[in-house]
C-alpha atoms as a PDB file:
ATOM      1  CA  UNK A   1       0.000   0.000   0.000  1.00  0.00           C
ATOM      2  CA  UNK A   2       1.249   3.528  -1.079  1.00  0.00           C
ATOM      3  CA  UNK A   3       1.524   5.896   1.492  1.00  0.00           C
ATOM      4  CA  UNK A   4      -1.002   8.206  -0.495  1.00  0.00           C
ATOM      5  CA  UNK A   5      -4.008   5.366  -1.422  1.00  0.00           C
ATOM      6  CA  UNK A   6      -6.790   6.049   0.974  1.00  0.00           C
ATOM      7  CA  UNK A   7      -7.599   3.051   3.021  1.00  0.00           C
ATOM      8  CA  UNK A   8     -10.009   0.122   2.659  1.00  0.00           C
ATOM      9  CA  UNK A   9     -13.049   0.704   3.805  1.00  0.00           C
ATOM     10  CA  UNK A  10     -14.498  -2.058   5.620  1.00  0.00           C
ATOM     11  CA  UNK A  11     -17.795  -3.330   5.740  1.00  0.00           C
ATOM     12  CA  UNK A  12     -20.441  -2.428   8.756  1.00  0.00           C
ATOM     13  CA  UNK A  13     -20.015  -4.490  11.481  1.00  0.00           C
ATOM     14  CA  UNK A  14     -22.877  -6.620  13.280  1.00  0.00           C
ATOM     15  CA  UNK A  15     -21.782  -5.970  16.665  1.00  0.00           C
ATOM     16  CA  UNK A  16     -21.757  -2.034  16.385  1.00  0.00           C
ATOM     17  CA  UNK A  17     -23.306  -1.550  12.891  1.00  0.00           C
ATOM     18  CA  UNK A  18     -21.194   0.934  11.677  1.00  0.00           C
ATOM     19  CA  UNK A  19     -17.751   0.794   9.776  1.00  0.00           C
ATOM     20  CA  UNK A  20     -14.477   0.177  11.168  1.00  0.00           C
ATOM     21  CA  UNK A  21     -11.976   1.798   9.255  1.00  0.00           C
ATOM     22  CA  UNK A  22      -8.648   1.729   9.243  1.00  0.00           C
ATOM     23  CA  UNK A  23      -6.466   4.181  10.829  1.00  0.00           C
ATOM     24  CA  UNK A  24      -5.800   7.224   8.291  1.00  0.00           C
ATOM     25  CA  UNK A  25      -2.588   6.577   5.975  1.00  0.00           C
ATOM     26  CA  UNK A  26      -0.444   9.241   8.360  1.00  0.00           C
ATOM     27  CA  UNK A  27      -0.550   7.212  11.614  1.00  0.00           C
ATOM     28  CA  UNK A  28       0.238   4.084   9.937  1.00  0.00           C
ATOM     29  CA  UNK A  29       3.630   2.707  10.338  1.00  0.00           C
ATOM     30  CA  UNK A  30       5.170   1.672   6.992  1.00  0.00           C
ATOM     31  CA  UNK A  31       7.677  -1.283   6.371  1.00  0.00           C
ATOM     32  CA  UNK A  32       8.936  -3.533   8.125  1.00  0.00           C
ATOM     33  CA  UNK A  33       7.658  -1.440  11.275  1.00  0.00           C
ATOM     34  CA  UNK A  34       4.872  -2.407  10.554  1.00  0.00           C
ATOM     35  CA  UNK A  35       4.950  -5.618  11.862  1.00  0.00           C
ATOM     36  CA  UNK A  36       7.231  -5.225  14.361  1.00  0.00           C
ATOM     37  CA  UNK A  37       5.633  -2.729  16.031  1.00  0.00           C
ATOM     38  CA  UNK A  38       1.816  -4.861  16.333  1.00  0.00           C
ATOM     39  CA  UNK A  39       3.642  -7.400  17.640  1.00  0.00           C
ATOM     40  CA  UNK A  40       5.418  -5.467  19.738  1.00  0.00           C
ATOM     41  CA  UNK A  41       1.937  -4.009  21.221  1.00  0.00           C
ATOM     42  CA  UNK A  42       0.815  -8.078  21.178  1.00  0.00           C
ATOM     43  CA  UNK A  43       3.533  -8.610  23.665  1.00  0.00           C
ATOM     44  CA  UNK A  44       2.912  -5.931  25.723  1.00  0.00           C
ATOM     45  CA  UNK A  45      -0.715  -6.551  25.939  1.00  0.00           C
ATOM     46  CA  UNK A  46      -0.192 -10.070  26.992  1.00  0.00           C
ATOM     47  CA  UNK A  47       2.825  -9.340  29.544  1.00  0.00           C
ATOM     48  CA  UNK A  48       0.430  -7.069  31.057  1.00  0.00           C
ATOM     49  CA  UNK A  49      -2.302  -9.407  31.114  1.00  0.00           C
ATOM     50  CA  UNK A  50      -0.250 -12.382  32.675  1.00  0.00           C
ATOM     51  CA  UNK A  51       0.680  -9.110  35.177  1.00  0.00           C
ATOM     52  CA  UNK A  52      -2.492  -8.719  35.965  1.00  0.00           C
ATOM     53  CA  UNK A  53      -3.347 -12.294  36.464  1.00  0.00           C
ATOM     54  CA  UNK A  54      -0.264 -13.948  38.139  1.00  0.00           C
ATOM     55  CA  UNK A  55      -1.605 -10.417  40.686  1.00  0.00           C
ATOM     56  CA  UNK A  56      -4.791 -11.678  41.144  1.00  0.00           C
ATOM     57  CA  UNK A  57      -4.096 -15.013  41.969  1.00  0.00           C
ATOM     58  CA  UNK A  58      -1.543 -14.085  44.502  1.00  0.00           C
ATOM     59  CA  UNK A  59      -3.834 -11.676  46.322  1.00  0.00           C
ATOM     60  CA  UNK A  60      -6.664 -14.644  46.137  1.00  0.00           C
ATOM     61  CA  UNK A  61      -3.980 -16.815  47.306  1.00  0.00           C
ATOM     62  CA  UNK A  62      -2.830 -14.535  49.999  1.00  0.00           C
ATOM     63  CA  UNK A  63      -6.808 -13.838  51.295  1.00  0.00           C
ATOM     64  CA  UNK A  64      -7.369 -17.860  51.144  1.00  0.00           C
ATOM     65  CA  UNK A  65      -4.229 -18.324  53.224  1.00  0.00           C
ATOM     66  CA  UNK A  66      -5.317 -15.864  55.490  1.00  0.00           C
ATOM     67  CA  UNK A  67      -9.237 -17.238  55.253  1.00  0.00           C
ATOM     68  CA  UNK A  68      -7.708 -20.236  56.422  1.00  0.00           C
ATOM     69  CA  UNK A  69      -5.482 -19.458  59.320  1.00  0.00           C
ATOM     70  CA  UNK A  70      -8.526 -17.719  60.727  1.00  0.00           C
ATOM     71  CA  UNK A  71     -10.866 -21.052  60.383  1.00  0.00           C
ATOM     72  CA  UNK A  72      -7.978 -22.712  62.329  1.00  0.00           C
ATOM     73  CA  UNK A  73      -8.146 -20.552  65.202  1.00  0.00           C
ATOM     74  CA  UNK A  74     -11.669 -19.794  65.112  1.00  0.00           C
ATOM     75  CA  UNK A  75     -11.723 -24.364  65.289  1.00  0.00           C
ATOM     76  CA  UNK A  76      -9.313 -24.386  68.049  1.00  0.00           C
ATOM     77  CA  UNK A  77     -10.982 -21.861  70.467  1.00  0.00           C
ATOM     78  CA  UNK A  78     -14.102 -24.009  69.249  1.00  0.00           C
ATOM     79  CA  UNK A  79     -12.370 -26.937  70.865  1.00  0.00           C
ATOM     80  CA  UNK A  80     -11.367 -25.324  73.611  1.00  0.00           C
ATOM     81  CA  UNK A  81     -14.734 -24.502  74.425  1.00  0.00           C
ATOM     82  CA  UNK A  82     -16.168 -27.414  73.855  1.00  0.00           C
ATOM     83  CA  UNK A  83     -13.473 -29.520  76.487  1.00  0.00           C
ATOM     84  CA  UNK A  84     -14.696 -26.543  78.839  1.00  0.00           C
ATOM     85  CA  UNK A  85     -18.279 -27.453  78.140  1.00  0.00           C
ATOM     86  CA  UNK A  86     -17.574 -31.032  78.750  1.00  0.00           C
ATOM     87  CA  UNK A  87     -15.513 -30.437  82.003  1.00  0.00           C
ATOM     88  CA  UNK A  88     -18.828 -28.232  83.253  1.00  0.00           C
ATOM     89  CA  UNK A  89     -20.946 -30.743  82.257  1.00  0.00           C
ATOM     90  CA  UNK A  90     -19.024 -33.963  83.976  1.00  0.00           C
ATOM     91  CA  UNK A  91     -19.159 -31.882  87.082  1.00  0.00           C
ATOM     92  CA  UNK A  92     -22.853 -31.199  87.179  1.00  0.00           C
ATOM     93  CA  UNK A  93     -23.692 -35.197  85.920  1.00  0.00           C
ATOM     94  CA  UNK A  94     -21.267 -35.830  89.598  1.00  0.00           C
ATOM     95  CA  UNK A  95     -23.250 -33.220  91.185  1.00  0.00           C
ATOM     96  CA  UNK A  96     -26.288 -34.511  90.178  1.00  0.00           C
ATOM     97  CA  UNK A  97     -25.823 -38.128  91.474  1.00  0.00           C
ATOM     98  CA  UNK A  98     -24.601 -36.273  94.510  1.00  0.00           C
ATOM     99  CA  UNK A  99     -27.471 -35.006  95.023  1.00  0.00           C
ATOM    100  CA  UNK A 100     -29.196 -37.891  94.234  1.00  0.00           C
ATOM    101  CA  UNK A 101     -27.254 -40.040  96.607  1.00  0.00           C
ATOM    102  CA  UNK A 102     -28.419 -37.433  99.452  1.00  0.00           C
ATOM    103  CA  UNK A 103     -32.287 -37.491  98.114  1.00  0.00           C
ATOM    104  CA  UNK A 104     -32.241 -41.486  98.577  1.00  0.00           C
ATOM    105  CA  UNK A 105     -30.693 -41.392 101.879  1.00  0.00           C
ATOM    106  CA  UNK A 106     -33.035 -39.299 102.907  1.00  0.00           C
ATOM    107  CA  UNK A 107     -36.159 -41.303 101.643  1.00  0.00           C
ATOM    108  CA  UNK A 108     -34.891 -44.427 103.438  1.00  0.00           C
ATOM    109  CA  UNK A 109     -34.697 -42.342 106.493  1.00  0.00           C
ATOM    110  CA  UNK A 110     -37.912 -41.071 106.294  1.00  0.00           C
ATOM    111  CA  UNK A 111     -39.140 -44.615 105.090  1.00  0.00           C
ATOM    112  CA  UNK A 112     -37.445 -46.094 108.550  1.00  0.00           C
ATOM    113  CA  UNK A 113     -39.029 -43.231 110.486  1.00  0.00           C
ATOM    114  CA  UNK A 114     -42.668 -43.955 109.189  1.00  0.00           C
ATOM    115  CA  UNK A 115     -42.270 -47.859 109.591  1.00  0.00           C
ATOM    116  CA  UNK A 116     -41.232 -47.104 113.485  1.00  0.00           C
ATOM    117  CA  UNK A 117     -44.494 -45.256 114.130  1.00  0.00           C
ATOM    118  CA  UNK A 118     -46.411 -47.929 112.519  1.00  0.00           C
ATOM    119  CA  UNK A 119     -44.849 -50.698 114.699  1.00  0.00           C
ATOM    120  CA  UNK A 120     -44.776 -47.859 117.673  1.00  0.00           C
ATOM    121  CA  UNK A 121     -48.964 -47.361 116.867  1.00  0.00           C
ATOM    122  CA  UNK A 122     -49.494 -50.904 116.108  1.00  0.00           C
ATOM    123  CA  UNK A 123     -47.916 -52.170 119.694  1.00  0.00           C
ATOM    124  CA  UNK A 124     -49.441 -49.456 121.660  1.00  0.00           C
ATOM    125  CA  UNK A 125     -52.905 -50.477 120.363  1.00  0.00           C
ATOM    126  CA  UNK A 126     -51.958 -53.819 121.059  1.00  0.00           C
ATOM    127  CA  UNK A 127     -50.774 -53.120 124.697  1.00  0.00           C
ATOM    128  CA  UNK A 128     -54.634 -51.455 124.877  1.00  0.00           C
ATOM    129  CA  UNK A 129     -56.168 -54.033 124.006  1.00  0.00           C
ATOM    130  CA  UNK A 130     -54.257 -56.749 126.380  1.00  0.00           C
ATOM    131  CA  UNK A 131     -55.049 -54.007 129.118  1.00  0.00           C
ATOM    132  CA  UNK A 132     -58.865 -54.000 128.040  1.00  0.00           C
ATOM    133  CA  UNK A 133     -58.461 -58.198 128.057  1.00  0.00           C
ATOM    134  CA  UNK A 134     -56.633 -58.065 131.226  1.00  0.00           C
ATOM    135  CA  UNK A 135     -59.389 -55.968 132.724  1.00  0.00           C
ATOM    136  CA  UNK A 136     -62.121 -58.125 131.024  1.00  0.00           C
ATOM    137  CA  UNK A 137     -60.546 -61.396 132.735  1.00  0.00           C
ATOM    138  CA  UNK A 138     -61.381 -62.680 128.961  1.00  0.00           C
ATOM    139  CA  UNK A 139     -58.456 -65.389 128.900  1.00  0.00           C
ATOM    140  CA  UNK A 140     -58.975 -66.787 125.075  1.00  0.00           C
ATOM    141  CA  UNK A 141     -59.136 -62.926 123.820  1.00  0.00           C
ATOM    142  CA  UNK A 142     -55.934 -62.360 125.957  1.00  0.00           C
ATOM    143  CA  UNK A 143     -54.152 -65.069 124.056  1.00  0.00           C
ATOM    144  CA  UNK A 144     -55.287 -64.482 120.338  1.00  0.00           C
ATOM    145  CA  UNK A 145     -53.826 -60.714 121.554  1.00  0.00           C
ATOM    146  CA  UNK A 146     -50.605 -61.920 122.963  1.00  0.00           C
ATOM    147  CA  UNK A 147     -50.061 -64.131 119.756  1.00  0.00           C
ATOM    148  CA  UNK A 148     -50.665 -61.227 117.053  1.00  0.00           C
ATOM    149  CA  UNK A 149     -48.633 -59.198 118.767  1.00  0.00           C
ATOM    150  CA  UNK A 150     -45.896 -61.487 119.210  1.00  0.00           C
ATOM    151  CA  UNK A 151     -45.629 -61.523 114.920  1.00  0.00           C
ATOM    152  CA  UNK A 152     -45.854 -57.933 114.587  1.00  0.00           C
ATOM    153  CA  UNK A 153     -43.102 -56.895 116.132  1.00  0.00           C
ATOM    154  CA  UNK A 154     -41.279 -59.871 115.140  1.00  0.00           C
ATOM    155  CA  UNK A 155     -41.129 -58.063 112.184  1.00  0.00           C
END
């Protein structure tokens, strides 16, 4: 192309529908520049772009990295916590049959205490009623007496 022919013209385009011309014949390197000088601009272009890139991933790198030395500590005090919890609740479960150690001790005391004034009630109304058969001079009620109460405080 001489430096003085106007430029193709190219067709419309269907992406922005109108044309994309060439630059005008005064910008335009001539020669062997020419070539030289786009792919010169190719290089740059992609040097830049690997730039950019190889950037990116080290900053995603460096917030993962980070992301995950936080999760570790964030799991460890979680594991601390949870030993505490287990510590608090071994202590309460040994409270708790402490506790109900005492309750059951005290139910069999209670238990003894009742069954005492049952056999206390049951002999005084069986010392009444040998008095009453003592005072009735009833000698057959004074034995069937003698003999029940004989087996109740047997037991």
């Amino acid at each position: 192309m001489d430096q003085h022919e106007p430029a193709a013209q190219l067709p419309p385009s269907p992406v922005f529908g109108t044309g994309m011309n060439p630059l005008p014949p005064e910008y335009e390197a001539t020669g062997p520049a020419r070539k030289g000088k786009a792919l010169l601009v190719s290089l740059i272009v992609a040097c830049a772009l690997l730039l950019t890139g190889t950037t990116v991933v080290a900053i995603m790198l460096t917030q993962a990295e980070n992301r995950a030395e936080m999760l570790g500590m964030q799991g460890e005090q979680a594991q601390r916590r949870l030993k505490d919890a287990d510590k608090r609740i071994s202590a309460a479960r040994a409270e708790a049959d402490a506790a109900r150690d005492e309750a059951s001790a005290a139910r069999r005391e209670v238990l003894e205490m009742h069954l005492k004034r049952l056999q206390t009630s049951e002999c005084e109304i069986a010392a009444s009623v040998v008095k009453d058969a003592l005072n009735g001079r009833d000698k057959l009620y004074l034995d069937a007496t003698l003999k029940q109460l004989a087996e109740k405080c047997k037991k």
